[in-house]
N, C-alpha and C. Protein backbone atom coordinates (compact mmCIF):
# COMPACT_ATOMS: atom_id res chain seq x y z
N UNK A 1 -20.99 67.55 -36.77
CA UNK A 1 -19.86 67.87 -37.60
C UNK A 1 -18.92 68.78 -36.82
N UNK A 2 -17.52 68.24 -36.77
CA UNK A 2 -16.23 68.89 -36.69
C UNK A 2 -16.28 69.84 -37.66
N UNK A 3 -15.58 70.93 -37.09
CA UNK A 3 -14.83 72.29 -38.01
C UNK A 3 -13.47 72.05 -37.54
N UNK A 4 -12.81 72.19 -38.01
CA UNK A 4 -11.24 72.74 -37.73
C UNK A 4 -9.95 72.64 -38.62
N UNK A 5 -8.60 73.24 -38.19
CA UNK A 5 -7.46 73.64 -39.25
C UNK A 5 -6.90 71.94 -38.91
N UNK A 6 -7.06 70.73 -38.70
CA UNK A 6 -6.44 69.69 -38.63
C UNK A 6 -6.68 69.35 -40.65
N UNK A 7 -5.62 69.16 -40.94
CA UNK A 7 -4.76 68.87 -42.32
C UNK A 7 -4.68 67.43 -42.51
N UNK A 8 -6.39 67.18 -43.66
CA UNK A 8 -6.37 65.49 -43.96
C UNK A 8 -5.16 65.23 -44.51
N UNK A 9 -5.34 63.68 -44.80
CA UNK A 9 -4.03 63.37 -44.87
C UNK A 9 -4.12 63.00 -46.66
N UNK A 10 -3.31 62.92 -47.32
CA UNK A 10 -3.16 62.75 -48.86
C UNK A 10 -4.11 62.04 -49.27
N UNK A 11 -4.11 60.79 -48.21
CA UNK A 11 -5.41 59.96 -48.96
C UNK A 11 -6.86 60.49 -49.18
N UNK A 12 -6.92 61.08 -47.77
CA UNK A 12 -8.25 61.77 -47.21
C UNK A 12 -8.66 62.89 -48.33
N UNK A 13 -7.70 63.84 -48.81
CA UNK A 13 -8.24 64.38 -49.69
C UNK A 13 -8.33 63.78 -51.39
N UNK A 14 -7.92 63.05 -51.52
CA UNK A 14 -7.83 62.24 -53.00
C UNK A 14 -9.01 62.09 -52.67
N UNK A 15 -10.04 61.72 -51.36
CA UNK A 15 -11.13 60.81 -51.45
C UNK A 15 -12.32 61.46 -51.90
N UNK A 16 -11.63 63.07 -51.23
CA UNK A 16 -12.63 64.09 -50.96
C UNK A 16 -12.92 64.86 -52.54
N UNK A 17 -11.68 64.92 -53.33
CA UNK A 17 -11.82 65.48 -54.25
C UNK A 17 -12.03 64.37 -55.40
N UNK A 18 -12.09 63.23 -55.47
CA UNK A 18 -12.75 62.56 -56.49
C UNK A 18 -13.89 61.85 -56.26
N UNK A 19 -14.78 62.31 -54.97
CA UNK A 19 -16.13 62.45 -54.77
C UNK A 19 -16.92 63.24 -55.31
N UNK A 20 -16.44 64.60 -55.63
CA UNK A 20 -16.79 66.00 -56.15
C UNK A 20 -16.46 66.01 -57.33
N UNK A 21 -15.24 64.65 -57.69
CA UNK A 21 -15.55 64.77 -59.50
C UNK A 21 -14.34 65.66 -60.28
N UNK A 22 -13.46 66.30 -59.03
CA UNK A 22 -12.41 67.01 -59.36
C UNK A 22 -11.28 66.65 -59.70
N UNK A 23 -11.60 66.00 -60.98
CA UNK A 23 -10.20 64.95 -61.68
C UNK A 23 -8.94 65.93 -61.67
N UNK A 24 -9.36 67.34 -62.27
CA UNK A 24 -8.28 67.67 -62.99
C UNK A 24 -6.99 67.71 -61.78
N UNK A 25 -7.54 68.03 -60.51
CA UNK A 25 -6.84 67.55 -59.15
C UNK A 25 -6.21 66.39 -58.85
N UNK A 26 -6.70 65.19 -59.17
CA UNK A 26 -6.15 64.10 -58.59
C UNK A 26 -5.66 63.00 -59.62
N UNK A 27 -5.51 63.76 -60.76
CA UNK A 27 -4.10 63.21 -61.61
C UNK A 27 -2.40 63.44 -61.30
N UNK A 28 -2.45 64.36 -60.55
CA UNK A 28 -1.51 63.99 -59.69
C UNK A 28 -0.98 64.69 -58.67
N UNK A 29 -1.45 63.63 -57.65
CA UNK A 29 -1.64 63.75 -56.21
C UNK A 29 -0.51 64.27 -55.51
N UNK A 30 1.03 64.54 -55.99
CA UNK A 30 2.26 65.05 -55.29
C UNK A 30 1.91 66.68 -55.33
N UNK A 31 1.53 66.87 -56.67
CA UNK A 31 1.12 68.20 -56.71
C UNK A 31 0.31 68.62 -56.11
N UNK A 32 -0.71 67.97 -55.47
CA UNK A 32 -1.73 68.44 -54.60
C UNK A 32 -1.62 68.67 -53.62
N UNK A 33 -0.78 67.53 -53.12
CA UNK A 33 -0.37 67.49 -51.51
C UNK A 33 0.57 69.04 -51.56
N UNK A 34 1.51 69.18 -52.75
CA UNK A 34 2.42 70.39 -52.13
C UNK A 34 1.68 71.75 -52.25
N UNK A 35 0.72 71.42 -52.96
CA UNK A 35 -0.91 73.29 -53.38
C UNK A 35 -0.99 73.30 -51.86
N UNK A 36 -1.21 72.50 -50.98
CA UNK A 36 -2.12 72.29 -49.61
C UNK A 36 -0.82 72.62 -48.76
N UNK A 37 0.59 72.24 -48.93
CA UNK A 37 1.85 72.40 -48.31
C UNK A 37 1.88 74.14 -48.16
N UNK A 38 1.39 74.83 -49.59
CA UNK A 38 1.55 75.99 -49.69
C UNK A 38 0.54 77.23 -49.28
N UNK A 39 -0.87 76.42 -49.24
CA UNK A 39 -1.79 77.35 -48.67
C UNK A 39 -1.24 78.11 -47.83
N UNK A 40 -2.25 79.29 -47.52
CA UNK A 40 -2.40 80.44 -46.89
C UNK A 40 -2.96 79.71 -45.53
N UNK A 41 -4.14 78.76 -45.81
CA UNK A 41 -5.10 78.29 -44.42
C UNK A 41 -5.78 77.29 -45.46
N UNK A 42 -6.19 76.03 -44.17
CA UNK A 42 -7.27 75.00 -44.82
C UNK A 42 -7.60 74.50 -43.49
N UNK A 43 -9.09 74.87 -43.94
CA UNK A 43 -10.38 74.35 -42.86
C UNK A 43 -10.89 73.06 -42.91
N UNK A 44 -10.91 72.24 -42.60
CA UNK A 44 -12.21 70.87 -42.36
C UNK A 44 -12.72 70.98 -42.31
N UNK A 45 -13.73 69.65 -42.44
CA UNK A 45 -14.81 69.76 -41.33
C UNK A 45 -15.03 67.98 -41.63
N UNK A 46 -15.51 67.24 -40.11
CA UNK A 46 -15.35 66.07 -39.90
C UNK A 46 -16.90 66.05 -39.63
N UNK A 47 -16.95 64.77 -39.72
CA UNK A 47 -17.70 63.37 -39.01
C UNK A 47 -17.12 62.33 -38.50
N UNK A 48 -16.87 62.03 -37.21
CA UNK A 48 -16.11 61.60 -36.93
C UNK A 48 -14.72 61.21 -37.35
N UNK A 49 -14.30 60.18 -38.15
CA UNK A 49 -12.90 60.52 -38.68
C UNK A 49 -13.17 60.74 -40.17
N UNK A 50 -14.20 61.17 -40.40
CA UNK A 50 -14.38 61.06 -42.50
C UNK A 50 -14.34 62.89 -42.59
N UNK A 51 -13.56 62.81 -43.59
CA UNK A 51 -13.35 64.47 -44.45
C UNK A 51 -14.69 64.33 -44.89
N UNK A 52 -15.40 65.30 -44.50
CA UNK A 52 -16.49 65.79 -45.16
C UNK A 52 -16.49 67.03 -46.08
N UNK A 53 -15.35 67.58 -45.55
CA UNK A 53 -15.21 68.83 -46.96
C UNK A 53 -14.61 69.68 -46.14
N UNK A 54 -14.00 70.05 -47.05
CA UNK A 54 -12.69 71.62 -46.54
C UNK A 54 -12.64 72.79 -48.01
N UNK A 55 -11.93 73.91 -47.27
CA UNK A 55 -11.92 74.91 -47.94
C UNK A 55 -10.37 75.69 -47.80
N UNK A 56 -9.94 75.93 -49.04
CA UNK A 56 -8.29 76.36 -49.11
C UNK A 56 -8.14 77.63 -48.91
N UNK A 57 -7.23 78.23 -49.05
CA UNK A 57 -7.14 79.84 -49.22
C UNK A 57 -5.60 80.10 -49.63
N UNK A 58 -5.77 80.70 -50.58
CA UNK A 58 -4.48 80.94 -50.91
C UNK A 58 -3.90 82.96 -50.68
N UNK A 59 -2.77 83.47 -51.24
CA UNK A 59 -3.07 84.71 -50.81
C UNK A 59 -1.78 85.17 -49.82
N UNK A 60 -1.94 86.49 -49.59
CA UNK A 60 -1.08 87.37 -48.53
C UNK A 60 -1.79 87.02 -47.37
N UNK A 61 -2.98 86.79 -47.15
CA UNK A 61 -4.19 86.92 -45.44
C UNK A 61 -3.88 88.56 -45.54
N UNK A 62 -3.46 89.87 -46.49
CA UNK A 62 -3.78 90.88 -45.86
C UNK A 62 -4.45 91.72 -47.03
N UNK A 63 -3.77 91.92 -47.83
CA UNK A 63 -4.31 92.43 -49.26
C UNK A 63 -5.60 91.92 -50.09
N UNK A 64 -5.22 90.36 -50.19
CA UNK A 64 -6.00 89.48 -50.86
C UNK A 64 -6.16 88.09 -50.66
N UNK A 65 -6.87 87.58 -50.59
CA UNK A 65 -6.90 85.93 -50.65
C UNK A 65 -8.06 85.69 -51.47
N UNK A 66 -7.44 84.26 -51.59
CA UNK A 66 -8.26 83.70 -53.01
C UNK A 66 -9.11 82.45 -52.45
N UNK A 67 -10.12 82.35 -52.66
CA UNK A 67 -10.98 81.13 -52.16
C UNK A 67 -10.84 80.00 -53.15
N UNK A 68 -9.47 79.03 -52.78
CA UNK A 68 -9.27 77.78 -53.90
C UNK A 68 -10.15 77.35 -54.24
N UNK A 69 -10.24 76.49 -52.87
CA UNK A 69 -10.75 75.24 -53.39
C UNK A 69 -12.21 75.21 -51.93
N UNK A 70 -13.26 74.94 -52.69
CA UNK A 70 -14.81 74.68 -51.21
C UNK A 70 -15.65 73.65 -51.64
N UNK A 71 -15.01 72.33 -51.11
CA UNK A 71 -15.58 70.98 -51.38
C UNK A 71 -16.69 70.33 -49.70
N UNK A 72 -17.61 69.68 -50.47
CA UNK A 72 -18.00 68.82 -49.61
C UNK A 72 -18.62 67.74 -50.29
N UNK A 73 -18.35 66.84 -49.47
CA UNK A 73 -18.70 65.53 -49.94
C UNK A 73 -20.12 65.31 -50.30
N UNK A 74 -20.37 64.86 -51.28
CA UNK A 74 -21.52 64.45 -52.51
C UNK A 74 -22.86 64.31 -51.30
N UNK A 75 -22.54 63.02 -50.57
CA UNK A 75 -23.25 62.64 -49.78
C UNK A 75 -24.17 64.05 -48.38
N UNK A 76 -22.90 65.14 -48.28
CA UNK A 76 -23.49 65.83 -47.25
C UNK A 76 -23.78 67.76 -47.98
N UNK A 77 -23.80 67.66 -48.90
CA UNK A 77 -24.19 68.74 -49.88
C UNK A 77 -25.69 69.70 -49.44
N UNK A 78 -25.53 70.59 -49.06
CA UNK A 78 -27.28 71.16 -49.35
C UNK A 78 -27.35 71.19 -47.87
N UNK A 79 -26.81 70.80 -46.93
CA UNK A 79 -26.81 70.66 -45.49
C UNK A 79 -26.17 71.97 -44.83
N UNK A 80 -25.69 72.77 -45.49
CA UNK A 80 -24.86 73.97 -44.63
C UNK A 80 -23.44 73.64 -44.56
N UNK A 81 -22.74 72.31 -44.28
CA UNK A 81 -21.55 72.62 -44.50
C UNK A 81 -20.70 73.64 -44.95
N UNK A 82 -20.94 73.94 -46.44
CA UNK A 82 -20.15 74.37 -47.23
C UNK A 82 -20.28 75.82 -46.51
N UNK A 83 -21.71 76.08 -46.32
CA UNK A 83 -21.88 78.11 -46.15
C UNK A 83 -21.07 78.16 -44.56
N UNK A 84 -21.07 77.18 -44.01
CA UNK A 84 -20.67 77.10 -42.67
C UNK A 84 -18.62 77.35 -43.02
N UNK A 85 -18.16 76.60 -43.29
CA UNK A 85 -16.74 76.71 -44.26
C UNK A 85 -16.69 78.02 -44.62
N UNK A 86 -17.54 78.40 -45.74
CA UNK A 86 -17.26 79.87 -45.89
C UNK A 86 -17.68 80.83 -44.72
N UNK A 87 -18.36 80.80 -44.31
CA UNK A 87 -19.05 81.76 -42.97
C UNK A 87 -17.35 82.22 -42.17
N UNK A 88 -16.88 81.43 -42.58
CA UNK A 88 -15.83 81.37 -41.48
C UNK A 88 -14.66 81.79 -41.98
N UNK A 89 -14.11 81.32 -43.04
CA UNK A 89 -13.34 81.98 -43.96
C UNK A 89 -13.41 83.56 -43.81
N UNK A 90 -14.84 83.82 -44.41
CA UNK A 90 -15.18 85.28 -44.63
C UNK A 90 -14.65 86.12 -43.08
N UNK A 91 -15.27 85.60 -41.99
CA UNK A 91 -15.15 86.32 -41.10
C UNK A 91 -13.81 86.61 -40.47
N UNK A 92 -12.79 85.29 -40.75
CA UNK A 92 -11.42 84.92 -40.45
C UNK A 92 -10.35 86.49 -41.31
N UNK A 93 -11.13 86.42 -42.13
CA UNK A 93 -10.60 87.64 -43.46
C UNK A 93 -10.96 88.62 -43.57
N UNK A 94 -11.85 88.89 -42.56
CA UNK A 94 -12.81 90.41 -43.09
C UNK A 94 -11.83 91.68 -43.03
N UNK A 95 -10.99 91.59 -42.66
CA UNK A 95 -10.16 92.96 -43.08
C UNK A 95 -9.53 93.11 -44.45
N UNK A 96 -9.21 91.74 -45.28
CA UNK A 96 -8.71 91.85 -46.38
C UNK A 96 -9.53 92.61 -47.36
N UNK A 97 -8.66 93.54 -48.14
CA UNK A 97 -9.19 94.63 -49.01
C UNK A 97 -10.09 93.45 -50.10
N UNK A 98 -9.38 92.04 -50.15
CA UNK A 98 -9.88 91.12 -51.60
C UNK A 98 -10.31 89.99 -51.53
N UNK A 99 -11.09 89.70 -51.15
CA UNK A 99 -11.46 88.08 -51.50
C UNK A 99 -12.17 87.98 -52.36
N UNK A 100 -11.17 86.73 -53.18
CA UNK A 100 -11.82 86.33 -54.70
C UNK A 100 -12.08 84.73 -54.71
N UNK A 101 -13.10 84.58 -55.53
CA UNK A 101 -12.90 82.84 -55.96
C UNK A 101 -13.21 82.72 -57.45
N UNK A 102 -13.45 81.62 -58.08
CA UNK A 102 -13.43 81.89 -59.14
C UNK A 102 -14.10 80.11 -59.31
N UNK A 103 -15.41 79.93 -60.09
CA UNK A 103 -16.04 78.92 -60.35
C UNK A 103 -17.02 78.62 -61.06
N UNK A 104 -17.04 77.42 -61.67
CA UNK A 104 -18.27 77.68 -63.19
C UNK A 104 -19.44 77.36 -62.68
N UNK A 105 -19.92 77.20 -61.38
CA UNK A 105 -20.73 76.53 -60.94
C UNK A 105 -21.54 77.12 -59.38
N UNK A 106 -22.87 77.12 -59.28
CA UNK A 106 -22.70 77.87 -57.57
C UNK A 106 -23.09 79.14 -57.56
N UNK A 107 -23.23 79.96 -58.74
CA UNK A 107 -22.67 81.20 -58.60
C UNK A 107 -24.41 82.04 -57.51
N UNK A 108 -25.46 81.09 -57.69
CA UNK A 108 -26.85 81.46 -56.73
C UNK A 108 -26.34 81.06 -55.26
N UNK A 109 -25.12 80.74 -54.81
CA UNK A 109 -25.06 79.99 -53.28
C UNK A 109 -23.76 81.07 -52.82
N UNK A 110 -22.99 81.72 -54.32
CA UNK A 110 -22.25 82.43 -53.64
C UNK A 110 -22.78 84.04 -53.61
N UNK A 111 -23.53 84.24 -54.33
CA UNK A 111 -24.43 85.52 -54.36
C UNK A 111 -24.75 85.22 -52.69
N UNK A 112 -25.25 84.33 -52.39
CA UNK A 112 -25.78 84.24 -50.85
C UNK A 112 -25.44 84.62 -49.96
N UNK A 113 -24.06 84.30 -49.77
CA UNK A 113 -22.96 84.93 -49.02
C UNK A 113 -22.25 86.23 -49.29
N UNK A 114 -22.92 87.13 -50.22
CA UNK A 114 -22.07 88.00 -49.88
C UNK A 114 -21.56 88.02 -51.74
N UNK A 115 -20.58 87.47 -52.10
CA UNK A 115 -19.86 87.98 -53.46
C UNK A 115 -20.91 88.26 -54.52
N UNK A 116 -19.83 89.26 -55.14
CA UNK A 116 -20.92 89.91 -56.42
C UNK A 116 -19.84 89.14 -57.66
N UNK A 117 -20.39 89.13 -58.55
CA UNK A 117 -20.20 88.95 -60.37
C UNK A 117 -18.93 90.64 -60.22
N UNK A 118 -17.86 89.99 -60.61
CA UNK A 118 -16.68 91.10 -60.76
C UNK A 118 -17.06 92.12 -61.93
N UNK A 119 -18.21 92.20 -63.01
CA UNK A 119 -18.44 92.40 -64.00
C UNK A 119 -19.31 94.07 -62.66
N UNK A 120 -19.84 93.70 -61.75
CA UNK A 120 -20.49 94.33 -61.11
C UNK A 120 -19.37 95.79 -60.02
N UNK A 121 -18.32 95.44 -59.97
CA UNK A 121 -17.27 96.35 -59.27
C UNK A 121 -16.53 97.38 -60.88
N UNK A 122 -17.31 96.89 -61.89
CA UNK A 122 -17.06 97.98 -62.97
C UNK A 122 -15.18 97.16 -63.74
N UNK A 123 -15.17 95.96 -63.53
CA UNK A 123 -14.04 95.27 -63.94
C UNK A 123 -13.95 94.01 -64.69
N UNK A 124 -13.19 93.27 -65.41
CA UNK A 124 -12.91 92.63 -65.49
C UNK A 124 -11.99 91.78 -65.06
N UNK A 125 -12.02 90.00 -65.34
CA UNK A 125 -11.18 89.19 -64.75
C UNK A 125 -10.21 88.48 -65.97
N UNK A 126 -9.14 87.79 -65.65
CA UNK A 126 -8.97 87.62 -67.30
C UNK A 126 -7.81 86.14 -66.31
N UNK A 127 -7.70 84.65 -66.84
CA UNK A 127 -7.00 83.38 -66.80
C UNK A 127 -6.30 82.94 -67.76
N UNK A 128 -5.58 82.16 -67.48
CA UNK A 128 -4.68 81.80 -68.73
C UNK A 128 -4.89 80.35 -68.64
């Protein structure tokens, strides 16, 4: 497996994110392409030419960044990819005072790496 900032192409991620089941994403795909136009940073990671999964970041890169979006494909799950994606993120950022993500799912894989439950920094989070 490839790592790197090379930027699938519209299709590539439609493929990637309705492998993972992430409809509410790929109802419509102009909007997606311009979320990814606007990132902060987005990582890959290949097998030869197939998106195997990438990770977004949105954010200043100095204050705060936000961990969008950390997909990998169905098929290569449980393999390290994903901690490998974040491994890298994290370290790419380690000066930022904030990195946040926010997900209903995972929350034993992101304890792993490092993030705590915001309930734990004596705060709350609040979405609209």
């Amino acid at each position: 497996m490839k790592i790197g900032e090379k930027i699938p192409s519209l299709k590539q991620i439609m493929e990637l994110y309705e492998d993972v089941g992430w409809s509410a994403y790929t109802k419509d795909p102009l909007r997606l392409e311009k979320a990814f136009d606007n990132s902060l940073f987005v990582l890959s990671a290949w097998i030869d030419d197939e998106l195997v999964g990438l990770i977004r970041v949105v954010g200043d890169g100095l204050t705060i960044v936000y961990i969008q979006d950390l997909l990998v494909k169905t098929a290569y799950q449980n393999k390290g990819s994903g901690r490998e994606l974040l491994t890298i993120i994290l370290a790419k950022y380690e000066d930022v005072r904030q990195i946040l993500l926010l997900t209903d799912s995972a929350a034993s894989f992101y304890e792993s790496v490092g993030f705590k439950n915001v309930s734990d920094y004596n705060c709350v989070a609040f979405m609209k």
